[in-house]
Protein backbone atom coordinates (compact mmCIF):
# COMPACT_ATOMS: atom_id res chain seq x y z
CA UNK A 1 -18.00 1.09 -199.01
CA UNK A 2 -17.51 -1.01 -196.05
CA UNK A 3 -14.38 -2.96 -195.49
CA UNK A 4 -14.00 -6.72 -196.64
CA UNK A 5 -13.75 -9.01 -193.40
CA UNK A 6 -10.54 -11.85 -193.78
CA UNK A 7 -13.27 -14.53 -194.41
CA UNK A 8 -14.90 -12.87 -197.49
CA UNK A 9 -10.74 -12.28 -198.47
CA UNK A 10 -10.05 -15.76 -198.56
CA UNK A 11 -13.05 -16.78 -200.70
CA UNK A 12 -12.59 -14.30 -203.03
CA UNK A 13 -8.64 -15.01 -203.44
CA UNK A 14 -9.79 -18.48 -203.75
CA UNK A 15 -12.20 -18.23 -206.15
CA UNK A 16 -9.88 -15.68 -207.99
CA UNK A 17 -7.16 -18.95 -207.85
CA UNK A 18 -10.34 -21.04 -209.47
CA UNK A 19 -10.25 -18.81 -212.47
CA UNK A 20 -13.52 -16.85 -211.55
CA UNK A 21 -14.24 -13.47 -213.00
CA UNK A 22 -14.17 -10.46 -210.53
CA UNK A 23 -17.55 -9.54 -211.46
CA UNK A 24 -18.66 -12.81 -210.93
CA UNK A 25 -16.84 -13.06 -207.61
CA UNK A 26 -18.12 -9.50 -206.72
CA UNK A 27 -21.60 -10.74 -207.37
CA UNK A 28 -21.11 -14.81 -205.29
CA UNK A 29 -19.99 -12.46 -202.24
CA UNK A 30 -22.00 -9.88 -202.28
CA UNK A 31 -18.99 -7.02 -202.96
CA UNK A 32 -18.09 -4.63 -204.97
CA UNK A 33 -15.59 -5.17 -208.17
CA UNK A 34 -12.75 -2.72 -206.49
CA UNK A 35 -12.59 -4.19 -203.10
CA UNK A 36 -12.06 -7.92 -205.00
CA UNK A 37 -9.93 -5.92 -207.18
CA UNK A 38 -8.12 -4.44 -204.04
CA UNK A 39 -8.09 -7.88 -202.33
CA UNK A 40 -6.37 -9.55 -205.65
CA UNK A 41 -3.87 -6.48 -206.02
CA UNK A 42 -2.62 -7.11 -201.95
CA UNK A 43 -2.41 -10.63 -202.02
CA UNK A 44 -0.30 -10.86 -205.07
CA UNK A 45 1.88 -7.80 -204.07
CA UNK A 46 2.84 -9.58 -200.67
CA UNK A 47 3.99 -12.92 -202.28
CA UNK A 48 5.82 -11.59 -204.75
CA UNK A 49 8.26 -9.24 -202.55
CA UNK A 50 10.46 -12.46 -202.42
CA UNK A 51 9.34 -13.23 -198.85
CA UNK A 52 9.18 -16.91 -198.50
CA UNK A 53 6.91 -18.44 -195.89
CA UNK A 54 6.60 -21.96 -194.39
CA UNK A 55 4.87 -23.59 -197.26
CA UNK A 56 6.85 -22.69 -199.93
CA UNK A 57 10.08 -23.32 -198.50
CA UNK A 58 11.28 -27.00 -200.08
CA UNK A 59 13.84 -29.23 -197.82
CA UNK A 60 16.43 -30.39 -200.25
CA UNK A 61 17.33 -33.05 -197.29
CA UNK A 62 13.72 -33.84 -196.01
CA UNK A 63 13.64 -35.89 -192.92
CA UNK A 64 10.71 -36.28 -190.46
CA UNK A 65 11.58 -33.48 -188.21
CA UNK A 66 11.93 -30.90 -190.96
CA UNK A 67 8.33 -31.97 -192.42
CA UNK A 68 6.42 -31.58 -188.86
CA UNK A 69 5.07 -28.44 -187.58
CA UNK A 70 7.27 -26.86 -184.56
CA UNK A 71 6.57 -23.42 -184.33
CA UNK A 72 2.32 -22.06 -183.69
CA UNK A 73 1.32 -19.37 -185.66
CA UNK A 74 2.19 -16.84 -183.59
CA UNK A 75 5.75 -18.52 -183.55
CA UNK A 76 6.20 -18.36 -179.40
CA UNK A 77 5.43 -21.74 -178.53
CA UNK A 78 7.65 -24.40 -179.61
CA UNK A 79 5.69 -27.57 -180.25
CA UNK A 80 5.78 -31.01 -182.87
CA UNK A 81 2.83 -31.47 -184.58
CA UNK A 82 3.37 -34.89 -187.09
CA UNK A 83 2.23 -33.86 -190.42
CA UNK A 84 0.97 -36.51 -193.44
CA UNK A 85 4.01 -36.39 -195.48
CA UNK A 86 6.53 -37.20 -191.90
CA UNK A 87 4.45 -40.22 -190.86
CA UNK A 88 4.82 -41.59 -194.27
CA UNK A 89 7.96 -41.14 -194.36
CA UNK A 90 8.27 -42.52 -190.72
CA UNK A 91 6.51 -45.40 -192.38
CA UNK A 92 8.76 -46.06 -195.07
CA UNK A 93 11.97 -45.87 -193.04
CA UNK A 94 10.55 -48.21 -190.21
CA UNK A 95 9.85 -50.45 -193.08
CA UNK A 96 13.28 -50.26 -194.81
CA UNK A 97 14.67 -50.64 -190.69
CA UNK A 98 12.49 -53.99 -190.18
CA UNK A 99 13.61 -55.42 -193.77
CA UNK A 100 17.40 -54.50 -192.98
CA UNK A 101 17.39 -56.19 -189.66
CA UNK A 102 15.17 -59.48 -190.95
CA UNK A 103 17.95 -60.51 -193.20
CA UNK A 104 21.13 -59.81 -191.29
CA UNK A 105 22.31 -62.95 -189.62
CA UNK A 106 24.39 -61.41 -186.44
CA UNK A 107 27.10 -63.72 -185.54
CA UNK A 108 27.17 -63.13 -181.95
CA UNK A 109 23.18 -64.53 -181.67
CA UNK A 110 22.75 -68.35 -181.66
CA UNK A 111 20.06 -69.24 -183.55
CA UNK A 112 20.01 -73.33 -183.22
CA UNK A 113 17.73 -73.47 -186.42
CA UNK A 114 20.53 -71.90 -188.40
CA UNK A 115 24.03 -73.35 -186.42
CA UNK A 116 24.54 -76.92 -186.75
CA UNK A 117 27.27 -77.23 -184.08
């Protein structure tokens, strides 16, 4: 029995996710039933040990900086990668900002359109 390569892994855990059949899996990949068996068994044994990774991990106070990527995946490099969900949000606040700063009539500005002196 050879050994399943990390490509083959990921397609069978995904198709596992999709509500495939083993067999069925066993047969789209060209495997046999115990190494997607095996392959099912690891995965789930590894996210259930209570280890949380990046993904799962919920901000209770999200901001952009906690929704951006900062670490690479080997975690030695330090970088800030914008993600979807922090340029929204970037977005919205710049948005909320502009609106805030429209309405506010700042005494110390003279506007002649608005002082009649």
């Amino acid at each position: 029995m050879s050994r399943i390569n990390r490509t083959q892994k990921y397609a069978a855990l995904w198709l596992y996710s999709q509500g495939w059949t083993v067999t069925k899996i066993a047969s789209e990949l060209e495997l046999t039933d115990n190494q997607i068996k095996n392959a099912v068994k690891n995965s789930q044994r590894t996210t259930d040990d209570g280890i949380k990774t990046k993904s799962s991990v919920v901000s209770k106070n999200p901001n952009s900086k906690n929704l951006m990527i900062t670490e690479t995946q080997s975690g030695k490099k330090h970088v800030a990668i914008m993600t979807k969900a922090a340029s929204e949000m970037n977005d919205e606040n710049s948005k909320k900002d502009k609106q805030n700063t429209k309405n506010k009539s700042l005494p110390y500005i003279y506007n002649p359109l608005t002082n009649n002196e």
